[in-house]
C-alpha atoms as a PDB file:
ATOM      1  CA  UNK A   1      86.787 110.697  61.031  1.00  0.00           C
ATOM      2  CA  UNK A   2      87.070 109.626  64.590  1.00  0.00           C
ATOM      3  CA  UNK A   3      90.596 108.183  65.423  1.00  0.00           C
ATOM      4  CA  UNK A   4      90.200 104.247  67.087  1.00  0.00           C
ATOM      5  CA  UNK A   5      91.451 104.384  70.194  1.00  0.00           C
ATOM      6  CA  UNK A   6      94.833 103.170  71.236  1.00  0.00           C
ATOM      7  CA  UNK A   7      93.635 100.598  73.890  1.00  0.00           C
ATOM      8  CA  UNK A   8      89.951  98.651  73.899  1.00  0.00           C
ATOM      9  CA  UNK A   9      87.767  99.646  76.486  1.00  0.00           C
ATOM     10  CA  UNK A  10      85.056  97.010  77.699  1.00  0.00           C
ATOM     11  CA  UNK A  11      82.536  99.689  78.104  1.00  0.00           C
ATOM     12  CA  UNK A  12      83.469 102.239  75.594  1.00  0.00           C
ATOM     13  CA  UNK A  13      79.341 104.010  75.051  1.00  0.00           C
ATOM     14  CA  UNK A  14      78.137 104.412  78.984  1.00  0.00           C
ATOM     15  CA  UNK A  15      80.821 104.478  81.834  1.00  0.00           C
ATOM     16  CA  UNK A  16      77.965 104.185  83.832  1.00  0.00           C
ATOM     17  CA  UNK A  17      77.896 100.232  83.352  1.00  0.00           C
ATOM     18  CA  UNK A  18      80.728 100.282  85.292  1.00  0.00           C
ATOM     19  CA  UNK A  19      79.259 101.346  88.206  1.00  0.00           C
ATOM     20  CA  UNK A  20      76.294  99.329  87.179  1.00  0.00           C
ATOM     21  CA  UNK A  21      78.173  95.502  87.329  1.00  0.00           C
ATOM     22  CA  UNK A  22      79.752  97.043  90.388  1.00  0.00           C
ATOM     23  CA  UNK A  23      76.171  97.445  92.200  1.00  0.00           C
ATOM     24  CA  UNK A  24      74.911  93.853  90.686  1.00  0.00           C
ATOM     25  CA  UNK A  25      77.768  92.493  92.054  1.00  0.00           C
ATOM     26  CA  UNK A  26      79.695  94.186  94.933  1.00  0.00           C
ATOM     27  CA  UNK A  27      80.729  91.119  96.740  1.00  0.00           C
ATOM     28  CA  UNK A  28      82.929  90.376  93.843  1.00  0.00           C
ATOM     29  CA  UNK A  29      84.574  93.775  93.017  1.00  0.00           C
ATOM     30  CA  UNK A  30      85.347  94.858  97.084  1.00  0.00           C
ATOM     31  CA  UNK A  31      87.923  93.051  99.216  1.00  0.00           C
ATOM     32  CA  UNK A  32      87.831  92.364 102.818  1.00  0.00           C
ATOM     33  CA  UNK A  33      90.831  94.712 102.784  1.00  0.00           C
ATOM     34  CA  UNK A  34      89.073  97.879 101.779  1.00  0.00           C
ATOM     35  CA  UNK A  35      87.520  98.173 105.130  1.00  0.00           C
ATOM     36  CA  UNK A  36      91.323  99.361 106.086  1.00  0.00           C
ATOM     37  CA  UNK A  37      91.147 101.683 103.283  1.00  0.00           C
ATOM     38  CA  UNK A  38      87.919 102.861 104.769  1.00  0.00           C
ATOM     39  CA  UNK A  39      89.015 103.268 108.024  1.00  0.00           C
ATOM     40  CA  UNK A  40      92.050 104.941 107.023  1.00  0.00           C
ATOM     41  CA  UNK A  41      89.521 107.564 105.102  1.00  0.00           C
ATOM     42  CA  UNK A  42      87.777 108.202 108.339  1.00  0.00           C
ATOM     43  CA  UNK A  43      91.157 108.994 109.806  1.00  0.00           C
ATOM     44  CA  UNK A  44      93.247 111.083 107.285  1.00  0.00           C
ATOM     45  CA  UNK A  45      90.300 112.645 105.438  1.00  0.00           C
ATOM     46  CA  UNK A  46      88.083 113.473 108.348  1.00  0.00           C
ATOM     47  CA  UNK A  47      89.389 113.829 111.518  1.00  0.00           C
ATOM     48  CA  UNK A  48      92.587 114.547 111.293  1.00  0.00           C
ATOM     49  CA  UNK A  49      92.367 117.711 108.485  1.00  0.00           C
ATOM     50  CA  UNK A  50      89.598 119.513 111.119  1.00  0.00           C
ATOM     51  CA  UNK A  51      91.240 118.516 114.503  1.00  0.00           C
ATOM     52  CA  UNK A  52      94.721 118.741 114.101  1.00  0.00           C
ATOM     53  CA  UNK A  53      94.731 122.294 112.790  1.00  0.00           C
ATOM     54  CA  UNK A  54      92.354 123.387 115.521  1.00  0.00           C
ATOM     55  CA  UNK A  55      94.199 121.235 118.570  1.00  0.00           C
ATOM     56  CA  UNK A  56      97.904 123.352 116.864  1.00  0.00           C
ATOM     57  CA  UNK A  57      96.274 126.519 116.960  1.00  0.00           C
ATOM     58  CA  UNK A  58      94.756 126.104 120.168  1.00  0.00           C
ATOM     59  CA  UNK A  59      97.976 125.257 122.186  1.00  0.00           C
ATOM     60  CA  UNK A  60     100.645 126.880 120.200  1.00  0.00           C
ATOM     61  CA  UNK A  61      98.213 130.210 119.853  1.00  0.00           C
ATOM     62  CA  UNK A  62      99.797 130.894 116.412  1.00  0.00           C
ATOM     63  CA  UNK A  63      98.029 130.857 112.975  1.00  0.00           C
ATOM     64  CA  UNK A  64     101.515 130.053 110.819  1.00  0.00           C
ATOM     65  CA  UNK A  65     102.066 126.944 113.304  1.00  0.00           C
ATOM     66  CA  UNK A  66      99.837 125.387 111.447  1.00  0.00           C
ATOM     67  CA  UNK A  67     100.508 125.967 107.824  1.00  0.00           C
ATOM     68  CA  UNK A  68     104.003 124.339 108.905  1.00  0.00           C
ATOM     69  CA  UNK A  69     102.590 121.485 110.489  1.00  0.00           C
ATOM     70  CA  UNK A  70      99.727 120.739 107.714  1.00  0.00           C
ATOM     71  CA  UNK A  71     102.460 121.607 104.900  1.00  0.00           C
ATOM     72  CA  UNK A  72     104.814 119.041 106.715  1.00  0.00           C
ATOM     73  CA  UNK A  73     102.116 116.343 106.473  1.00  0.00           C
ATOM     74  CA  UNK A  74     101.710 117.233 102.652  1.00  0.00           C
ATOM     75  CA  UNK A  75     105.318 116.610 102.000  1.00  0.00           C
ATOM     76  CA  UNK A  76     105.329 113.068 103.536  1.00  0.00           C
ATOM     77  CA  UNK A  77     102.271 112.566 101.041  1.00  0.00           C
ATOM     78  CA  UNK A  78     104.773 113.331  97.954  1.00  0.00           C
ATOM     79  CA  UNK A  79     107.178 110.371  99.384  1.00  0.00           C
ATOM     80  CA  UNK A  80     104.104 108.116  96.697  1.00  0.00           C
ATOM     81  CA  UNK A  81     107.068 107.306  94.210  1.00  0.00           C
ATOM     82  CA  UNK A  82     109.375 105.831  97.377  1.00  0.00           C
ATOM     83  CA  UNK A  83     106.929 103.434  98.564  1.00  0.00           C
ATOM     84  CA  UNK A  84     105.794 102.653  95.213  1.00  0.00           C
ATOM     85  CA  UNK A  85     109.062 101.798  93.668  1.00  0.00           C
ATOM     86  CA  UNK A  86     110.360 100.066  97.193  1.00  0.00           C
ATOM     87  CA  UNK A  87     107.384  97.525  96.981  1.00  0.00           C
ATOM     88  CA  UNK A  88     107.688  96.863  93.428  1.00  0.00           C
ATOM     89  CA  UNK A  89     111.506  95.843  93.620  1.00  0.00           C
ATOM     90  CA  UNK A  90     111.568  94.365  96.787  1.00  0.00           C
ATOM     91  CA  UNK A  91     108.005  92.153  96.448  1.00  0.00           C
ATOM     92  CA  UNK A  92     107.417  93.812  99.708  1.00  0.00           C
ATOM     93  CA  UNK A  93     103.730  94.915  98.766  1.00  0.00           C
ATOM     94  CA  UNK A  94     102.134  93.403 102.106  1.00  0.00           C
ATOM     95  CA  UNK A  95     105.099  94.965 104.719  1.00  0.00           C
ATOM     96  CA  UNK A  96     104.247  97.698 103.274  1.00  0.00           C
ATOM     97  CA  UNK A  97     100.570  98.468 102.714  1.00  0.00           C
ATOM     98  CA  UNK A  98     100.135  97.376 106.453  1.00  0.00           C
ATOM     99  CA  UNK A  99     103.593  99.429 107.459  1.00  0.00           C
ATOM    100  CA  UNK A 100     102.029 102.917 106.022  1.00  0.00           C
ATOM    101  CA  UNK A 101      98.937 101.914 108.438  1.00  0.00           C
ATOM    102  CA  UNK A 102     101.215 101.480 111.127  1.00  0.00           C
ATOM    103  CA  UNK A 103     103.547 104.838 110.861  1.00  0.00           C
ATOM    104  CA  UNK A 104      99.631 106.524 110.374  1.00  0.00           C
ATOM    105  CA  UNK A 105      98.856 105.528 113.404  1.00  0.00           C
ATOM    106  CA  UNK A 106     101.848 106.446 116.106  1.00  0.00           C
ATOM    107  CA  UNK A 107     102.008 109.296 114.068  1.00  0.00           C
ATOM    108  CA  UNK A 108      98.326 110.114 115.244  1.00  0.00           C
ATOM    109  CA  UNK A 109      98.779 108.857 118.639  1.00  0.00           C
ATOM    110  CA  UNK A 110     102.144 111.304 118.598  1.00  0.00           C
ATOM    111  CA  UNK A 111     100.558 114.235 118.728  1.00  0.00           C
ATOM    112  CA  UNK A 112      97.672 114.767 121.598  1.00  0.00           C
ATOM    113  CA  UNK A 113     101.232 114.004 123.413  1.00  0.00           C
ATOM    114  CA  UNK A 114     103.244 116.345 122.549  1.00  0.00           C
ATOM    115  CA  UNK A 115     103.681 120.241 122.772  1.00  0.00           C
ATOM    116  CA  UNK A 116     106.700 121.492 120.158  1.00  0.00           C
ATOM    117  CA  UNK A 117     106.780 122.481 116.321  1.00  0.00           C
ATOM    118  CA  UNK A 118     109.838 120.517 115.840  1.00  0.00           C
ATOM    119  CA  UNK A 119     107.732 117.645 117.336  1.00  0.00           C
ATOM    120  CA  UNK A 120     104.394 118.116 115.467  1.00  0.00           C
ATOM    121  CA  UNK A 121     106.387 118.471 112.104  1.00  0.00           C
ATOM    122  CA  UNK A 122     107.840 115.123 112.671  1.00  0.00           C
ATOM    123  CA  UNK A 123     104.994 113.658 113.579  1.00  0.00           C
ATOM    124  CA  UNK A 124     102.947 115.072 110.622  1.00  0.00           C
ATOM    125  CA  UNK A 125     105.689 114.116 108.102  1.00  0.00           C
ATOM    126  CA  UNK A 126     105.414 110.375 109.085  1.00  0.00           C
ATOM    127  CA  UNK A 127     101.783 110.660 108.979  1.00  0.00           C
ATOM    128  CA  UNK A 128     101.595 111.717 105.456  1.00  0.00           C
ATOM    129  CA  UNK A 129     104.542 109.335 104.321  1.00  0.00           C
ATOM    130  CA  UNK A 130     102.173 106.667 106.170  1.00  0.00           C
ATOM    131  CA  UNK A 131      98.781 107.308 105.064  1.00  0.00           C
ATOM    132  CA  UNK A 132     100.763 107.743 100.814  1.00  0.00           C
ATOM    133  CA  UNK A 133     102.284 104.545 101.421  1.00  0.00           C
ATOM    134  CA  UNK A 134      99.108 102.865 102.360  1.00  0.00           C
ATOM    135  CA  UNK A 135      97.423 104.783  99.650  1.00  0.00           C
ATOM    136  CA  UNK A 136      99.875 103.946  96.953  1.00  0.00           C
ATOM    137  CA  UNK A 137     100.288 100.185  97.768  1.00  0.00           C
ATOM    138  CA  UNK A 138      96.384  99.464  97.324  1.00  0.00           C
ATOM    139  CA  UNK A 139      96.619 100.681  93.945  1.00  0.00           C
ATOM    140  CA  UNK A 140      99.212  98.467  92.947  1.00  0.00           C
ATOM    141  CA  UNK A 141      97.369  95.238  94.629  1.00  0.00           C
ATOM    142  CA  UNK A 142      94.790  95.912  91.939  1.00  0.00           C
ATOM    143  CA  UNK A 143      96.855  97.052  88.982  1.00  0.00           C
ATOM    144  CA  UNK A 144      99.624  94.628  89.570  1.00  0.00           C
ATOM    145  CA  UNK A 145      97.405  91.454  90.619  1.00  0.00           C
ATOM    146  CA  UNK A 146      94.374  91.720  89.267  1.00  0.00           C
ATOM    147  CA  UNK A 147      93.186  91.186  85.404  1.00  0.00           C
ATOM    148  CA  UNK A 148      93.059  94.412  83.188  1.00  0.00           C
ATOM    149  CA  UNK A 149      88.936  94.339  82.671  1.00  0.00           C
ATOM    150  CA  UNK A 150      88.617  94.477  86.454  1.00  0.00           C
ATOM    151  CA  UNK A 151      91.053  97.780  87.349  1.00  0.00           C
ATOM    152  CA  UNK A 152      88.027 100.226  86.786  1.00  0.00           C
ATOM    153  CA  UNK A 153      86.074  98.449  88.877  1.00  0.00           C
ATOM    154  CA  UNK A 154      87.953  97.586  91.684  1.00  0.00           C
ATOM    155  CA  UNK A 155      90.001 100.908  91.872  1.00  0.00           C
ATOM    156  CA  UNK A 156      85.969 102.857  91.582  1.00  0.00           C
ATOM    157  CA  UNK A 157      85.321 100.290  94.677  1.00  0.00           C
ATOM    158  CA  UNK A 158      88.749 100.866  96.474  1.00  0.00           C
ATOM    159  CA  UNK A 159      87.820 104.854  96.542  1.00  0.00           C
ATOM    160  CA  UNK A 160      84.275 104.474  97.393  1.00  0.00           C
ATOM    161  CA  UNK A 161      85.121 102.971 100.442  1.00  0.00           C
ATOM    162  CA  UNK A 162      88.150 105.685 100.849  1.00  0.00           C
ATOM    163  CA  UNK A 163      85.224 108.659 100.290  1.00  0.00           C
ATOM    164  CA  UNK A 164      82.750 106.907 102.787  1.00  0.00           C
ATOM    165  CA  UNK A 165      84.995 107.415 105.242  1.00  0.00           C
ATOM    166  CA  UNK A 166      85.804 110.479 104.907  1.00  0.00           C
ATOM    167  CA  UNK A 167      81.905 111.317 105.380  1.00  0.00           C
ATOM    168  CA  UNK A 168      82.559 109.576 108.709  1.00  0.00           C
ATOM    169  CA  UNK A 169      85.294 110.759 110.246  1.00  0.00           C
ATOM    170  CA  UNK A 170      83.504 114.815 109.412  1.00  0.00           C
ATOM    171  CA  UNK A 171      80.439 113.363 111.270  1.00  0.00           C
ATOM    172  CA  UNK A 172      82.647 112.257 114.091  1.00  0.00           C
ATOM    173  CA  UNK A 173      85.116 115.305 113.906  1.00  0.00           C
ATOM    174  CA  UNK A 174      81.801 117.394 114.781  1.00  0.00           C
ATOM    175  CA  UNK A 175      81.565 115.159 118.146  1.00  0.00           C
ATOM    176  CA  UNK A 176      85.247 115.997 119.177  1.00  0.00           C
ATOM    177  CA  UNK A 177      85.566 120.114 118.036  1.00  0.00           C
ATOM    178  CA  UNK A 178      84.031 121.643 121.162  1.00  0.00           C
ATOM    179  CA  UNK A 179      87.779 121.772 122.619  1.00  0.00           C
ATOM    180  CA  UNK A 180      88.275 117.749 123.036  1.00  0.00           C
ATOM    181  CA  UNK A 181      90.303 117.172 120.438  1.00  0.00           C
ATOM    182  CA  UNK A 182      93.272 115.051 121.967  1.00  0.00           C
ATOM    183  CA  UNK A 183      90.198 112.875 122.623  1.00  0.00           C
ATOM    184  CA  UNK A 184      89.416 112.683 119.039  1.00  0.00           C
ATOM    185  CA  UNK A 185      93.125 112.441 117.856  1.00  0.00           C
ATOM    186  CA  UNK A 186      93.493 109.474 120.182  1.00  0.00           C
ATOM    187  CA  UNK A 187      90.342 107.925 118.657  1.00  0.00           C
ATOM    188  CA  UNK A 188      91.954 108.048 115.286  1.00  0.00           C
ATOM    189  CA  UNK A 189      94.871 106.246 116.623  1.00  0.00           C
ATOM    190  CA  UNK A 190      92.575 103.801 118.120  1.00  0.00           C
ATOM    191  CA  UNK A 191      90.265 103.536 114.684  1.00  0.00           C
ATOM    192  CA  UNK A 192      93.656 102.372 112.969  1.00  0.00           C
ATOM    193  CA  UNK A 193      94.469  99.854 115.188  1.00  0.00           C
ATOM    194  CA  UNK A 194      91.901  97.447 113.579  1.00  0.00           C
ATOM    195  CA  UNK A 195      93.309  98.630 110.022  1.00  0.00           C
ATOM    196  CA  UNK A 196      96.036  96.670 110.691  1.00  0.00           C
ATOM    197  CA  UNK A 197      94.568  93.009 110.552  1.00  0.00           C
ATOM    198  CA  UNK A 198      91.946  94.140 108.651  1.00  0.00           C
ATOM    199  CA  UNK A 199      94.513  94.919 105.842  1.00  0.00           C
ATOM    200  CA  UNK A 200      96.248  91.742 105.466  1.00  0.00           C
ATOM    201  CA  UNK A 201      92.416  90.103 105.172  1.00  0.00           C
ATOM    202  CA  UNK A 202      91.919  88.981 101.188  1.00  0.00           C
ATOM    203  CA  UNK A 203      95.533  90.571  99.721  1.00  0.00           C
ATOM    204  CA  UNK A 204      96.920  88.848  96.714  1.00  0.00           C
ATOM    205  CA  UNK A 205      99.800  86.403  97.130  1.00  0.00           C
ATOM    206  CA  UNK A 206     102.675  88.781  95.961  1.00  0.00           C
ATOM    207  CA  UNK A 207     105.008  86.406  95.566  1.00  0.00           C
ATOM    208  CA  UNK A 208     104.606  86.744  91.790  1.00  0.00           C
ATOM    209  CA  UNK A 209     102.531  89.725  90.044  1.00  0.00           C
ATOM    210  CA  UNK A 210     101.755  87.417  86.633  1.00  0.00           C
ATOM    211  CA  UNK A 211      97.941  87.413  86.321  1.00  0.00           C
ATOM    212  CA  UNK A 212      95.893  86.453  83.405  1.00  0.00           C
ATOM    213  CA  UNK A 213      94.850  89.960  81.638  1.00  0.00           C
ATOM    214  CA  UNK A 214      97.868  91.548  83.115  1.00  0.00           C
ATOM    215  CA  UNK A 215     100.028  94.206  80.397  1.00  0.00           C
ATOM    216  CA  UNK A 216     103.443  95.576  80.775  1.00  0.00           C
ATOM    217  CA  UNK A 217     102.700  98.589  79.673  1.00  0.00           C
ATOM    218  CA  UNK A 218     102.097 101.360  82.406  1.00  0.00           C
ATOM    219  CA  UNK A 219      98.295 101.524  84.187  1.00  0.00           C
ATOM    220  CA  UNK A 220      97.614 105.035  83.519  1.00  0.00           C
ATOM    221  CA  UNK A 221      97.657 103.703  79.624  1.00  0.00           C
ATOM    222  CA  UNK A 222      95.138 101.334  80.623  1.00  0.00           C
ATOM    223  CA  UNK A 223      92.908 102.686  82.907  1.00  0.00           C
ATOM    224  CA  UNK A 224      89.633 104.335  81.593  1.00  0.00           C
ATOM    225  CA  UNK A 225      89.826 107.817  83.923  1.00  0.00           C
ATOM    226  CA  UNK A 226      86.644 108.622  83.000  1.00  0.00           C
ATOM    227  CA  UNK A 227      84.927 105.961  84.017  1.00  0.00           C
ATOM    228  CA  UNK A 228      86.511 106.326  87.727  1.00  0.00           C
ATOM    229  CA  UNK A 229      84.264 109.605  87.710  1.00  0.00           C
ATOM    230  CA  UNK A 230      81.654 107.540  88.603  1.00  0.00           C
ATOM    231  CA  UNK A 231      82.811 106.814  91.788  1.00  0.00           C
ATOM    232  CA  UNK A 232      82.894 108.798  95.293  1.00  0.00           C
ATOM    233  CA  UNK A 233      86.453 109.220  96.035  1.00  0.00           C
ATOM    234  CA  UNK A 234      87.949 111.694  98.470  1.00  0.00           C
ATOM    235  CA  UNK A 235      88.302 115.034  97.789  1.00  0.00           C
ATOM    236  CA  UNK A 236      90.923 117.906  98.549  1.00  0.00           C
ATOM    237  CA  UNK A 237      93.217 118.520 100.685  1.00  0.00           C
ATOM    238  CA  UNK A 238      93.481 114.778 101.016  1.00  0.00           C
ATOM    239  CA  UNK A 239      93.114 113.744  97.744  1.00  0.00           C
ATOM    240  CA  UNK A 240      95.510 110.504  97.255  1.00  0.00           C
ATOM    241  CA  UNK A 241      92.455 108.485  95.685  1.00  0.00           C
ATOM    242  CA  UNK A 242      95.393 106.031  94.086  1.00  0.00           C
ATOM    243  CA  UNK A 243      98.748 106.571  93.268  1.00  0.00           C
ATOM    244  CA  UNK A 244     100.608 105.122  89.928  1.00  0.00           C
ATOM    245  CA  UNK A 245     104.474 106.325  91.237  1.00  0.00           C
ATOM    246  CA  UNK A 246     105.939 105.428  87.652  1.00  0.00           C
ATOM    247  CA  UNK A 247     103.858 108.488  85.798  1.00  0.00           C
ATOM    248  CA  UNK A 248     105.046 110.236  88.777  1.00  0.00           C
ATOM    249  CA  UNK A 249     108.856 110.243  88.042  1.00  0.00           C
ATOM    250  CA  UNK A 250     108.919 109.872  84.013  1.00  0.00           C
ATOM    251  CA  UNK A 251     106.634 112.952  83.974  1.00  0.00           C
ATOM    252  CA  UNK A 252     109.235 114.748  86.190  1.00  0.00           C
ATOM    253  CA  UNK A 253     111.849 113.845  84.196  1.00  0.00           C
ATOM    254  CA  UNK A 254     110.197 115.014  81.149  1.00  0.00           C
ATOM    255  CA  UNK A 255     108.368 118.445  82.472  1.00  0.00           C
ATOM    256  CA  UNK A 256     111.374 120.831  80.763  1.00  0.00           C
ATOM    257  CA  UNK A 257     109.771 119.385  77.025  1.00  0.00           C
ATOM    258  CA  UNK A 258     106.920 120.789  77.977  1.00  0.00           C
ATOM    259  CA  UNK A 259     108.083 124.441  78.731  1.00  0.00           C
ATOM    260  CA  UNK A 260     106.207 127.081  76.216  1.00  0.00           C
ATOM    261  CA  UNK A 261     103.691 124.283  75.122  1.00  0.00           C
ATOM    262  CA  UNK A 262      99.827 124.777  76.471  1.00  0.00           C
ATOM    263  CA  UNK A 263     100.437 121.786  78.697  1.00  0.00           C
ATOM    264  CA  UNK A 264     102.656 123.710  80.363  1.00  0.00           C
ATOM    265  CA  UNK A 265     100.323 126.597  80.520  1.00  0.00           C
ATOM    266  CA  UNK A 266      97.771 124.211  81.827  1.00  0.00           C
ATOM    267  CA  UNK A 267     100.079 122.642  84.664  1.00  0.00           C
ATOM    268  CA  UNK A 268     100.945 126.099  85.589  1.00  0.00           C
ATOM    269  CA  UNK A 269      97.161 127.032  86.520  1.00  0.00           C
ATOM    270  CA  UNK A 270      96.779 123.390  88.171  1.00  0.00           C
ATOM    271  CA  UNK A 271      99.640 124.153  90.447  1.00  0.00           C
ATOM    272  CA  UNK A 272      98.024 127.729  91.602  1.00  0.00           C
ATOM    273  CA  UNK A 273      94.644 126.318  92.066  1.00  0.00           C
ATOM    274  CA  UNK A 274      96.555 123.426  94.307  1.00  0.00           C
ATOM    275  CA  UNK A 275      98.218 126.144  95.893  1.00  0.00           C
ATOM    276  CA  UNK A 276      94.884 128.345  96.823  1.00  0.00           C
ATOM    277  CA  UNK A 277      92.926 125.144  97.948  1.00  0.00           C
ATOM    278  CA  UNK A 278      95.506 123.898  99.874  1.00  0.00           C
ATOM    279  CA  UNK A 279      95.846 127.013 101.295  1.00  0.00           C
ATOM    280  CA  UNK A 280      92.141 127.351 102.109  1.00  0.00           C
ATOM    281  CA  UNK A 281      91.887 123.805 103.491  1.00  0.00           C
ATOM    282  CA  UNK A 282      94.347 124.055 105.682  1.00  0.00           C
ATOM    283  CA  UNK A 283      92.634 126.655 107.765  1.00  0.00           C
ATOM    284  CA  UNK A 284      89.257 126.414 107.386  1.00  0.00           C
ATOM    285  CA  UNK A 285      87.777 125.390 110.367  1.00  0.00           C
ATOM    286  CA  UNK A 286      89.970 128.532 112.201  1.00  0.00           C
ATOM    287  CA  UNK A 287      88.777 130.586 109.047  1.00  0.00           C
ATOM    288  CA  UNK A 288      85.609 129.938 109.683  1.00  0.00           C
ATOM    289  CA  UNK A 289      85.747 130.234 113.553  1.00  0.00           C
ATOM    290  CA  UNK A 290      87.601 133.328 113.309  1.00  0.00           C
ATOM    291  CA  UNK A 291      86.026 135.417 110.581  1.00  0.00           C
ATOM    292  CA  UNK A 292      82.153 133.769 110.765  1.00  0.00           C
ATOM    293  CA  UNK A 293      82.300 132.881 114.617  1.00  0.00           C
ATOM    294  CA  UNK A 294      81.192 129.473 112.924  1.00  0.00           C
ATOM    295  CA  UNK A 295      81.522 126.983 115.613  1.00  0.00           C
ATOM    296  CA  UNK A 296      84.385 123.724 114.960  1.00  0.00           C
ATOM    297  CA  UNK A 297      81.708 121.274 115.424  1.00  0.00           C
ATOM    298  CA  UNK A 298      79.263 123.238 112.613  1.00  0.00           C
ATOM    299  CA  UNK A 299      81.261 123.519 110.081  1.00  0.00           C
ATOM    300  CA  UNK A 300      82.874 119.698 110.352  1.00  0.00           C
ATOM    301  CA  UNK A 301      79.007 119.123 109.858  1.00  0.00           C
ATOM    302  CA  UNK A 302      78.325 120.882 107.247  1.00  0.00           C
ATOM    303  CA  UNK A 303      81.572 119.883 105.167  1.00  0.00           C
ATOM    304  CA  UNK A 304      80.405 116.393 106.020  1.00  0.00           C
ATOM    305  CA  UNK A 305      76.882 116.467 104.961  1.00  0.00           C
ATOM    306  CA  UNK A 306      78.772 118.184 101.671  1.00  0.00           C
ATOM    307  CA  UNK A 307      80.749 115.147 101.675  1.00  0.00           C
ATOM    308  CA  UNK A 308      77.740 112.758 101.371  1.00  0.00           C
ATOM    309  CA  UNK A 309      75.584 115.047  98.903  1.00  0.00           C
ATOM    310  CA  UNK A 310      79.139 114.620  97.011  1.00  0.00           C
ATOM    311  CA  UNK A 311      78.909 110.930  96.842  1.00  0.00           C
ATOM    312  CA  UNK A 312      75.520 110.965  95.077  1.00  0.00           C
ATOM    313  CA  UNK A 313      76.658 113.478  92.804  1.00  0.00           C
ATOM    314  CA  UNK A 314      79.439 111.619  91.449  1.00  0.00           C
ATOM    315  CA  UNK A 315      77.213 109.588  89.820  1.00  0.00           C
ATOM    316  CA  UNK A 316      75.865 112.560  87.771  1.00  0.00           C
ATOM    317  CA  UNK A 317      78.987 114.101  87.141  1.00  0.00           C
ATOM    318  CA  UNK A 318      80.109 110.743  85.167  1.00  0.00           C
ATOM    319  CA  UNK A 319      77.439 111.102  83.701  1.00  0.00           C
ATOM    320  CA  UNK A 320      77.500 114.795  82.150  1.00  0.00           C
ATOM    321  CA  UNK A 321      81.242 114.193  81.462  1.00  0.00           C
ATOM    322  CA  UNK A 322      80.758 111.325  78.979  1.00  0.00           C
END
């Protein structure tokens, strides 16, 4: 016999008619605000993650300067649980949200302007504690402020608009890796600049989080994973899709109960396949360059038009995974 589930689902038989009221009825689901989220996809997803590591190697001369610089940006994404907890005690959701677009951008701006590792590494760390802070917040405007049958939807919409961008910013990281690429660094500075009034357009009143449909319990208890599949979100190295900070530190806390268990086992081989993407990712346009003589601008292209075939896909995927 089938065990009921813990939780009811409003569409437990086809997670595709989630994406299918989405489509019927965008206008409802999106938020003015997402075009930040989109912009900030174009940014941190596809320019940055081809041209930094190309404009590093290119002045420094030195292969490990980047995997210091790139790793330095991945540890300001881990600071999630900080801005998470810090807008949940302090009510300080909309500082915030529009703060993390703020440090992404002089962090971006920071760098066509300066010439030392100690400098980049700075610069890098505030852009990844900017672009997880901005990335973190917009998940909690929709799991904190809006009603329970709507997270799927909304978070499925919030990502979509987080992936398209990312196809962008490839496309225009093609335009900018024939050796301009303090040109295209300042033009992601300049693409955030817009992000910043564009994400206070729509945001929920956060003066109070009690909405009607609204559960104590944690989100990743509600939320139907599954039926996010459906939805193009960004993929790796930049991954942040939406953070939920509180899973974050109880499952920390509680990773030594798992030790000899096949959960343990299982977080073992997600941490080396992290390990060898993030590796791979954080050099491929120079591995490509170097050992293929593929040119910057071809392969930004060709991840891009990836990107976009990925996009379509997702809809399958959900699909075959149900």
């Amino acid at each position: 016999m089938l065990r009921k589930r813990a939780w009811p689902l409003p569409w437990p038989h086809d997670h595709l008619l989630i994406l299918h009221r989405v489509l019927n009825r965008p206008l409802f689901y999106a938020r003015p605000w997402y075009a930040a989220y989109f912009l900030l996809g174009i940014v941190t997803s596809g320019l940055v993650p081809v041209l930094l590591p190309l404009m590093i190697e290119g002045v420094s001369g030195h292969l490990s300067t980047v995997a210091y610089v790139m790793g330095s940006y991945d540890i300001g994404l881990l600071s999630a649980p900080l801005w998470g907890l810090a807008a949940e005690k302090q009510h300080l959701y909309r500082t915030l949200f529009i703060g993390g677009f703020f440090l992404s951008a002089i962090a971006v701006a920071t760098f066509p302007e300066t010439h030392t590792l100690v400098e980049w590494l700075v610069a890098a760390l505030l852009l990844g504690a900017g672009t997880s802070g901005s990335a973190t917040i917009a998940s909690l405007f929709i799991v904190n402020f809006a009603p329970r049958e709507e997270w799927e939807p909304r978070i499925g919409m919030l990502q979509t608009f987080n992936g398209s961008g990312q196809v962008v910013g490839l496309f225009l990281a093609s335009i900018f890796s024939h050796g301009i690429y303090n040109v295209g660094l300042w033009l992601a500075a300049a693409i955030l600049v817009p992000a910043l009034p564009l994400g206070l357009l729509g945001l929920p009143v956060t003066s109070s989080i009690a909405v009607k449909g609204h559960v104590p319990q944690h989100p990743y208890r509600r939320l139907d994973i599954r039926a996010l599949s459906v939805f193009p979100r960004v993929n790796l190295p930049s991954g942040f899709g939406y953070h939920l900070h509180g899973s974050v530190l109880q499952g920390i806390r509680r990773l030594p109960d798992t030790f000899g268990t096949p959960f343990a086992r299982f977080l073992l081989s997600w941490f080396f396949l992290g390990l060898g993407v993030a590796g791979f990712f954080t050099y491929f346009p120079l591995f490509l360059a170097h050992s293929y003589a593929l040119a910057g601008y071809l392969s930004s292209l060709i991840y891009g038009l990836s990107a976009a075939l990925g996009i379509g896909l997702f809809i399958f995927a959900g699909k075959w995974s149900c």
